[in-house]
Protein backbone atom coordinates (compact mmCIF):
# COMPACT_ATOMS: atom_id res chain seq x y z
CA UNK A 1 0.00 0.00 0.00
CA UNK A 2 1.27 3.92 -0.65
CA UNK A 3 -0.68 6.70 0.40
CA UNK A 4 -1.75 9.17 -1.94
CA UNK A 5 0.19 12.00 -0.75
CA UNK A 6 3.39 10.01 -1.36
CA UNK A 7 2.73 9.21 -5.23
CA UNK A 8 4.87 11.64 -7.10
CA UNK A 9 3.88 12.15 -11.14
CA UNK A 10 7.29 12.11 -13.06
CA UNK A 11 8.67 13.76 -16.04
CA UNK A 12 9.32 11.33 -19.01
CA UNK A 13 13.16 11.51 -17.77
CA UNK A 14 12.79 11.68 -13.68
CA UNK A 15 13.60 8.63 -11.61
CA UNK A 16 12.66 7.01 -8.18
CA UNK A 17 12.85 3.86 -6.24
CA UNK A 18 9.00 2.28 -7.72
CA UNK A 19 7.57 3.23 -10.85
CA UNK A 20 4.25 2.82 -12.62
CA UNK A 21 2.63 3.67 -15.46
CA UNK A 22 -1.02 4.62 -16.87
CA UNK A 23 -3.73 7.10 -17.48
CA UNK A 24 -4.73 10.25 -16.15
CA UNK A 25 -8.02 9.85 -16.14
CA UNK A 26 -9.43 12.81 -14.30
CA UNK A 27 -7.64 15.83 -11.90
CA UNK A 28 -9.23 17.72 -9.19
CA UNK A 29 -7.69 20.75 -7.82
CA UNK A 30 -8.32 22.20 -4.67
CA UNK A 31 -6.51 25.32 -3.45
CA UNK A 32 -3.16 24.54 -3.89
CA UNK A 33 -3.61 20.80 -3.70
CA UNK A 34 -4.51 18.88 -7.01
CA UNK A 35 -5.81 15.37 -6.77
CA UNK A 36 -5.03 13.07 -9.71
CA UNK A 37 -6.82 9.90 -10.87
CA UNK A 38 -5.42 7.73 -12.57
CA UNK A 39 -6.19 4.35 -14.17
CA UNK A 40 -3.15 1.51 -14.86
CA UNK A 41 -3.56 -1.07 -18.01
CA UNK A 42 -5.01 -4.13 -15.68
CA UNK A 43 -7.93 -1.34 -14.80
CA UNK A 44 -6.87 -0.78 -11.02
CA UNK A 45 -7.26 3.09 -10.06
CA UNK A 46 -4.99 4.63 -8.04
CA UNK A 47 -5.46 8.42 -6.46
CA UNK A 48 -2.22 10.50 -6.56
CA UNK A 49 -2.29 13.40 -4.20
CA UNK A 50 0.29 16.51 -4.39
CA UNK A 51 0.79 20.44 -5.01
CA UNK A 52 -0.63 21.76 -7.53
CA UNK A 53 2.77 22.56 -9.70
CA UNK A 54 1.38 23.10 -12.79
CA UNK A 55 2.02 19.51 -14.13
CA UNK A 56 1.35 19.56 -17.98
CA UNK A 57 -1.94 17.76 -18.82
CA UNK A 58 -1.53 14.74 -20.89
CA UNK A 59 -3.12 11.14 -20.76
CA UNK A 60 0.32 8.95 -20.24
CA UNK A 61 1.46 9.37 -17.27
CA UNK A 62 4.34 7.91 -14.67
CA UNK A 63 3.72 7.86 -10.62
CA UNK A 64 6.76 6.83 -8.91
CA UNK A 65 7.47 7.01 -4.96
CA UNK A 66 10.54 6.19 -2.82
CA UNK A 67 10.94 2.28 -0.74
CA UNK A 68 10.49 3.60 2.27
CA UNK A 69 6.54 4.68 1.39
CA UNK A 70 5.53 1.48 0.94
CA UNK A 71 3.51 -0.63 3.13
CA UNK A 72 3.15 -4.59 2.40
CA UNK A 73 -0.11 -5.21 3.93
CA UNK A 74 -0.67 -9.20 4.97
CA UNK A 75 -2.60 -11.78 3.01
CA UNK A 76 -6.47 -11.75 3.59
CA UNK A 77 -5.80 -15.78 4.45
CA UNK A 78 -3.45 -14.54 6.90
CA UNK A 79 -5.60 -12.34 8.45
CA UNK A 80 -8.13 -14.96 10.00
């Protein structure tokens, strides 16, 4: 699991420790926070949350965030 906040969207050059690509299928901003959806090719949606900086609208698009951010959660099986 990665929280929202800690989704970064990347320049077609810009690095980082996980990376993912797929569709920006909708933003939101709010004040100076902007809210992006987006949609990856096996259909699974995740929510990308930052500044608003401007980031150049286009469809393609590349989340990345740093190790430390993520969270491996426990199988459901393991969980009962």
């Amino acid at each position: 699991m990665v929280r929202p906040e800690h989704f970064e969207l990347l320049s077609d050059v810009a690095h980082a420790d996980n990376l993912i690509e797929g569709r920006l299928v909708r933003t939101i901003m709010v004040g100076g926070v902007s809210r992006q959806y987006v949609e990856l090719a096996d259909g699974v949606a995740l929510t990308a949350t930052q500044l608003s900086t401007g980031f150049p609208a286009r469809d393609a698009v590349r989340l990345g965030w740093r190790r430390e951010h993520t969270i491996v959660l426990p199988a459901r099986e393991a969980l009962h």
